[in-house]
C-alpha atoms as a PDB file:
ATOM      1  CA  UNK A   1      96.929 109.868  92.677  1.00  0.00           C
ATOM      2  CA  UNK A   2      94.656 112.789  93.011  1.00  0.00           C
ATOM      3  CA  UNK A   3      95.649 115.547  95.521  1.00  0.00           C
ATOM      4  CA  UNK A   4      92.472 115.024  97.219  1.00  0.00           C
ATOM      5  CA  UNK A   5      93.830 110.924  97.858  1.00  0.00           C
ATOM      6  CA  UNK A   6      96.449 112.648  98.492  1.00  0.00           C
ATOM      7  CA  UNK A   7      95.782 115.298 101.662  1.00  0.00           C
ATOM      8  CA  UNK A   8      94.004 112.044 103.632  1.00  0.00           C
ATOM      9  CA  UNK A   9      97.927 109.972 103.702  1.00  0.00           C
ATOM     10  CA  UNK A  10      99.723 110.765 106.943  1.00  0.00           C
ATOM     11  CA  UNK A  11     103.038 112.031 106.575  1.00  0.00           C
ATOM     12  CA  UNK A  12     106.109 110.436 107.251  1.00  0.00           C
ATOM     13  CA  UNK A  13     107.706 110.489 111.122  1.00  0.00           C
ATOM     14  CA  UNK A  14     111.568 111.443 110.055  1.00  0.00           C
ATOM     15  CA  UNK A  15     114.573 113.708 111.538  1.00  0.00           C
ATOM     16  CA  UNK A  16     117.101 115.610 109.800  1.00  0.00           C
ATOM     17  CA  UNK A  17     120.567 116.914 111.151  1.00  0.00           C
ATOM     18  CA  UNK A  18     122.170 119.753 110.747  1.00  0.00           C
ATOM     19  CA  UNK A  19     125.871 119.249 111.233  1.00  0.00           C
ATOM     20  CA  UNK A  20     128.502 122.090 111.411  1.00  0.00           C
ATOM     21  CA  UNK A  21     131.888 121.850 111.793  1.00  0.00           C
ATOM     22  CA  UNK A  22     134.271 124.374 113.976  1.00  0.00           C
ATOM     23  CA  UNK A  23     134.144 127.399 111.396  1.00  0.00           C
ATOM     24  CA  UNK A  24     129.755 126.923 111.519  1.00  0.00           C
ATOM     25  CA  UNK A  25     129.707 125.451 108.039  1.00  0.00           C
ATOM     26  CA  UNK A  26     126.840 122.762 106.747  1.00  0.00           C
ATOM     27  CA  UNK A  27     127.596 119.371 106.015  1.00  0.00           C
ATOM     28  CA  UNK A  28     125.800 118.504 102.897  1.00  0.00           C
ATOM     29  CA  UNK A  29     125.778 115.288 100.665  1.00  0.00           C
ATOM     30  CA  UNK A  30     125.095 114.909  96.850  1.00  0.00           C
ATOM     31  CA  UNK A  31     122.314 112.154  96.404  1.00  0.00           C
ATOM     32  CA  UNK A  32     123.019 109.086  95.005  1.00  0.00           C
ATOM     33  CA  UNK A  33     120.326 108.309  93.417  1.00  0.00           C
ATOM     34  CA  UNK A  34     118.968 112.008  91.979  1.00  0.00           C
ATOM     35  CA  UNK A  35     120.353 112.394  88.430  1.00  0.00           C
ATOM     36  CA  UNK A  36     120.595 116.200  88.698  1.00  0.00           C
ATOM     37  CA  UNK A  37     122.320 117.433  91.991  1.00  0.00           C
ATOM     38  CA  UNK A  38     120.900 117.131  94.688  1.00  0.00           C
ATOM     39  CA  UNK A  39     122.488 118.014  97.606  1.00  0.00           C
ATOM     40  CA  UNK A  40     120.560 117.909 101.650  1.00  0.00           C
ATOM     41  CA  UNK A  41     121.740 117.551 104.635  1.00  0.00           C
ATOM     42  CA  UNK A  42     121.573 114.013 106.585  1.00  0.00           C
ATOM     43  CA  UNK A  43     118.160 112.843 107.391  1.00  0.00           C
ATOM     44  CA  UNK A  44     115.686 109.849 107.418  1.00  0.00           C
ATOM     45  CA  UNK A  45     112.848 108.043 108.900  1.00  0.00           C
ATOM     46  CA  UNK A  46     112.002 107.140 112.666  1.00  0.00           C
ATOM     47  CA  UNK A  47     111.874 103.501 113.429  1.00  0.00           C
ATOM     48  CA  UNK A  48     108.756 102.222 115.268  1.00  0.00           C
ATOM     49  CA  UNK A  49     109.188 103.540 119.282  1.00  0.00           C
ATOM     50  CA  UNK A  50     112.343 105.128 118.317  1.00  0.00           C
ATOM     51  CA  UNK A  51     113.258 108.546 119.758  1.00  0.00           C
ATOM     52  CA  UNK A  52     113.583 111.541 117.661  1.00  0.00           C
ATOM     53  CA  UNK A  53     116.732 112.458 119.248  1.00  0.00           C
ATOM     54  CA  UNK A  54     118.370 108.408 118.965  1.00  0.00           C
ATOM     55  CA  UNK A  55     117.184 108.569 115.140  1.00  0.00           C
ATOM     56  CA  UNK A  56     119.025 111.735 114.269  1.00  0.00           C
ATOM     57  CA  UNK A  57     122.079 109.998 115.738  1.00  0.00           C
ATOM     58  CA  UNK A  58     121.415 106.705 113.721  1.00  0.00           C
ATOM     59  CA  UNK A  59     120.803 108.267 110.795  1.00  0.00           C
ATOM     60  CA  UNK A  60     124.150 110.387 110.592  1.00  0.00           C
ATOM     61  CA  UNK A  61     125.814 106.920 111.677  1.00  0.00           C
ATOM     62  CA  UNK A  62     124.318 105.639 108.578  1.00  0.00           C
ATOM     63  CA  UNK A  63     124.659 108.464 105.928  1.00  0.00           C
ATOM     64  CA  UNK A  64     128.239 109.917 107.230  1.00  0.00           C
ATOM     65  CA  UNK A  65     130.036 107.311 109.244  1.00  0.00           C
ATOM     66  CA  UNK A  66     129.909 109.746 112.293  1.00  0.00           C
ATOM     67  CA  UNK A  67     129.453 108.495 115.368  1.00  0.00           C
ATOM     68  CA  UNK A  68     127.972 110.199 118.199  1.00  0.00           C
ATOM     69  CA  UNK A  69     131.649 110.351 120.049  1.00  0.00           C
ATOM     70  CA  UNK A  70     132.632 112.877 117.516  1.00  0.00           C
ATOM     71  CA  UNK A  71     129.574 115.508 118.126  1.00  0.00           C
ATOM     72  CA  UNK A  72     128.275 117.451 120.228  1.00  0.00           C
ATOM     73  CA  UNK A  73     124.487 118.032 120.820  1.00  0.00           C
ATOM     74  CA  UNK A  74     123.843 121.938 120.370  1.00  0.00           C
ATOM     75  CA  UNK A  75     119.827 122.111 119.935  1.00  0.00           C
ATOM     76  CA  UNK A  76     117.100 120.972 119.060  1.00  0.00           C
ATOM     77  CA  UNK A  77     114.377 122.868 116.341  1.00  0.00           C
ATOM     78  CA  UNK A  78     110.651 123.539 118.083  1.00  0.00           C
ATOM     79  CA  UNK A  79     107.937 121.195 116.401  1.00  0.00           C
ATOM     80  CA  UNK A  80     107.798 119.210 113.521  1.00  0.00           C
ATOM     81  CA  UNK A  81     108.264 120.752 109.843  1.00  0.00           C
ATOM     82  CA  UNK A  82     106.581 119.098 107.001  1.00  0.00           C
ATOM     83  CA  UNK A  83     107.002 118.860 102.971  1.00  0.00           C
ATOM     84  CA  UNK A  84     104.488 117.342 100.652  1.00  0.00           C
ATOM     85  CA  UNK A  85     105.958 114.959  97.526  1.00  0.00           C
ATOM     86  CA  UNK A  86     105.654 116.915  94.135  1.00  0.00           C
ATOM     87  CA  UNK A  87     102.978 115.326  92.142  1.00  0.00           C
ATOM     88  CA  UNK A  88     105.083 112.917  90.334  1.00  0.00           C
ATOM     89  CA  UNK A  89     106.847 110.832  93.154  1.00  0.00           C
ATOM     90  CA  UNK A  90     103.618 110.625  94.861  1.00  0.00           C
ATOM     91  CA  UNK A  91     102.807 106.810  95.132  1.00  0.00           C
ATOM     92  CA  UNK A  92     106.250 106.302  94.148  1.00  0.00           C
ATOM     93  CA  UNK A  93     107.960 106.742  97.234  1.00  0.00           C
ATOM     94  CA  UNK A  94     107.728 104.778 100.303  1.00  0.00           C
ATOM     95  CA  UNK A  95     104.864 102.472  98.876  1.00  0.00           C
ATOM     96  CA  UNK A  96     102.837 105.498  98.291  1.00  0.00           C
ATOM     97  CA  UNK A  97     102.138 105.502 102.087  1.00  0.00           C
ATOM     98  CA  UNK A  98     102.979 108.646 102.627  1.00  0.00           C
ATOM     99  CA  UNK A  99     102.701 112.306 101.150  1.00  0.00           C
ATOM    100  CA  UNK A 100     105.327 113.664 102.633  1.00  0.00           C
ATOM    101  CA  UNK A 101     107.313 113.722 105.629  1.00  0.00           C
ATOM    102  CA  UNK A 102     106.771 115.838 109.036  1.00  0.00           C
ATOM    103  CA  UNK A 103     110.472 115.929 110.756  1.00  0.00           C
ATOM    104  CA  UNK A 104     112.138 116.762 113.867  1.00  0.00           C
ATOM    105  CA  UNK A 105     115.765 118.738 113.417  1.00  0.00           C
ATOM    106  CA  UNK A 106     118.700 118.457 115.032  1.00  0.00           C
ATOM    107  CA  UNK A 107     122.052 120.665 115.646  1.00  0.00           C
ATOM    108  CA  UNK A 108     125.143 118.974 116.289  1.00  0.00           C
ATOM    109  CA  UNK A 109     128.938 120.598 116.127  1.00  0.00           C
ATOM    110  CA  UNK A 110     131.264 118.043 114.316  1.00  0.00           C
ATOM    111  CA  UNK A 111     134.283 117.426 116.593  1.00  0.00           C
ATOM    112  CA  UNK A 112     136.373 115.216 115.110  1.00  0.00           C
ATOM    113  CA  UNK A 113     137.968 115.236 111.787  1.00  0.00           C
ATOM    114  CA  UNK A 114     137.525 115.426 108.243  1.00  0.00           C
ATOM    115  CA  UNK A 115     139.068 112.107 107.511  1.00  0.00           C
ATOM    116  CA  UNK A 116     136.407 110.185 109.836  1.00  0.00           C
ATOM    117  CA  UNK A 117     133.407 111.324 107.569  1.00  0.00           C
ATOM    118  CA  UNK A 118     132.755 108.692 105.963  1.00  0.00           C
ATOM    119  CA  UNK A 119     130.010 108.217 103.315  1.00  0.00           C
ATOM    120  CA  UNK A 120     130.939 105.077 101.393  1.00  0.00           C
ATOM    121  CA  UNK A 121     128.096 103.354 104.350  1.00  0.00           C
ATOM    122  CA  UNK A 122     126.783  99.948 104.194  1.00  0.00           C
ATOM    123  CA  UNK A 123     123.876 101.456 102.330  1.00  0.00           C
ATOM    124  CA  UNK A 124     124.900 104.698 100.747  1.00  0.00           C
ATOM    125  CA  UNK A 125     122.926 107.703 100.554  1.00  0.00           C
ATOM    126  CA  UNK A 126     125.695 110.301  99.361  1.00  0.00           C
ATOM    127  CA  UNK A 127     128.118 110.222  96.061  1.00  0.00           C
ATOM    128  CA  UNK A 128     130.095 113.122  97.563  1.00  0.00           C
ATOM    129  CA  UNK A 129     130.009 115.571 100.270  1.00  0.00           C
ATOM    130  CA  UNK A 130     131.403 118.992 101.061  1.00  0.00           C
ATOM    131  CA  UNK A 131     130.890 121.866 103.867  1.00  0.00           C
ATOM    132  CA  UNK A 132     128.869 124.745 102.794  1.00  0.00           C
ATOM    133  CA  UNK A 133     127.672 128.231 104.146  1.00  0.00           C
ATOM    134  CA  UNK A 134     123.695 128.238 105.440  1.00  0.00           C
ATOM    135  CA  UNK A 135     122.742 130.303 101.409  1.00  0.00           C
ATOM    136  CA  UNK A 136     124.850 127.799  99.491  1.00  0.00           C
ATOM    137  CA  UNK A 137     122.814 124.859 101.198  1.00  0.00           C
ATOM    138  CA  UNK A 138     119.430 126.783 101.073  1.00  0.00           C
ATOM    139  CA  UNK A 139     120.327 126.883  96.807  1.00  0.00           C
ATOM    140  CA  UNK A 140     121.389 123.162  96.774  1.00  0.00           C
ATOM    141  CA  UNK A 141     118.457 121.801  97.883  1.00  0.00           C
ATOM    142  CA  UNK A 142     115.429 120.169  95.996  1.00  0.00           C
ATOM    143  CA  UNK A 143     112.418 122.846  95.213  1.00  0.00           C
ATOM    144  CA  UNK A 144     110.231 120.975  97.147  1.00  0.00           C
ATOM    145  CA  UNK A 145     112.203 120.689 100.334  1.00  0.00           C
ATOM    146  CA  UNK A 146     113.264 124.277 100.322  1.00  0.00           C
ATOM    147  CA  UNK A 147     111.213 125.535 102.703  1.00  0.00           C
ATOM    148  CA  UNK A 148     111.665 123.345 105.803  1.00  0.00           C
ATOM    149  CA  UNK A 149     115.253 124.145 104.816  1.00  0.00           C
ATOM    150  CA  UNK A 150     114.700 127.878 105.388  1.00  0.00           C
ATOM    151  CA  UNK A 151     112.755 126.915 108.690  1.00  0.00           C
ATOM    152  CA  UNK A 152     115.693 124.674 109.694  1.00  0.00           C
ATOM    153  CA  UNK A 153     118.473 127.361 108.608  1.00  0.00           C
ATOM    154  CA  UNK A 154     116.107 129.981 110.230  1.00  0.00           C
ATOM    155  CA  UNK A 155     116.084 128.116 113.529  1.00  0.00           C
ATOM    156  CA  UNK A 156     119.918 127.448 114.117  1.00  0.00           C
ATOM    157  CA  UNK A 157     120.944 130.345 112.104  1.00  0.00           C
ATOM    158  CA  UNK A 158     122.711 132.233 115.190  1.00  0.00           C
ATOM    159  CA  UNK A 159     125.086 128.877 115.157  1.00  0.00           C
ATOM    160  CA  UNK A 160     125.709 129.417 111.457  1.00  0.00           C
ATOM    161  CA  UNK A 161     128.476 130.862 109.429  1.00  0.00           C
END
């Protein structure tokens, strides 16, 4: 695909969450299915009519086993943030619909426990997971998604560790 084919795809509608625990650490996953680490926080695409807000809470259902009983909403980022695909998973991913994704973020404080994460989901996105500081997630994650991370990180950073 050419980069001119691909500037006229529309990006992908998608949220992300950022979820903290007590102490204002990051929950981040390792990808399953990225050879070389790859770890991001939980996020995924908007289904048809969906909300922004009810997606964010779906999609950590689905990635971490939390439920929204064991959360609690702290904000909300302004706008959408987009990423483009690097040139060699364009056309590869999502039926090479899309160039990229624009996404809405989320905040939430994990209240419950450790022990209810929960990543071995009916479809699993993460091998392993651990809690990291805002700079050790900012290094984790994949070139190309770098800097809606910083925007993200940016954003909530006053909630932060």
């Amino acid at each position: 695909m050419t980069p001119e084919e691909a500037a006229r795809l529309p990006y992908r509608p998608c949220v992300g969450v950022m979820l903290i625990n007590e102490a204002g650490l990051i929950f981040a996953g390792q990808r399953r299915d990225n050879p070389v680490p790859a770890w991001q926080m939980p996020q995924g695409g908007i289904d048809g009519d969906e909300k922004p807000k009810k997606a964010a809470l779906r999609e950590l259902r689905e990635e971490t086993g939390v439920t929204k009983d064991h959360v609690d909403f702290i904000a909300k980022a302004k706008g959408w943030v987009t990423y483009d695909l690097p040139p060699e998973l364009l056309g590869n991913i999502w039926g090479g619909k899309y160039r990229g994704q624009k996404q809405k973020w989320f905040l939430y404080r994990f209240t419950g426990q450790d022990s209810q994460i929960d990543i071995a989901t009916e479809h699993p996105e993460f091998s392993e997971w651990k809690w990291v500081t805002a700079d050790e997630m900012l290094a984790a994650i994949v070139p190309f998604k770098r800097a809606v991370y910083e925007k993200v990180v940016a954003a909530f950073r006053e909630h932060l560790a």
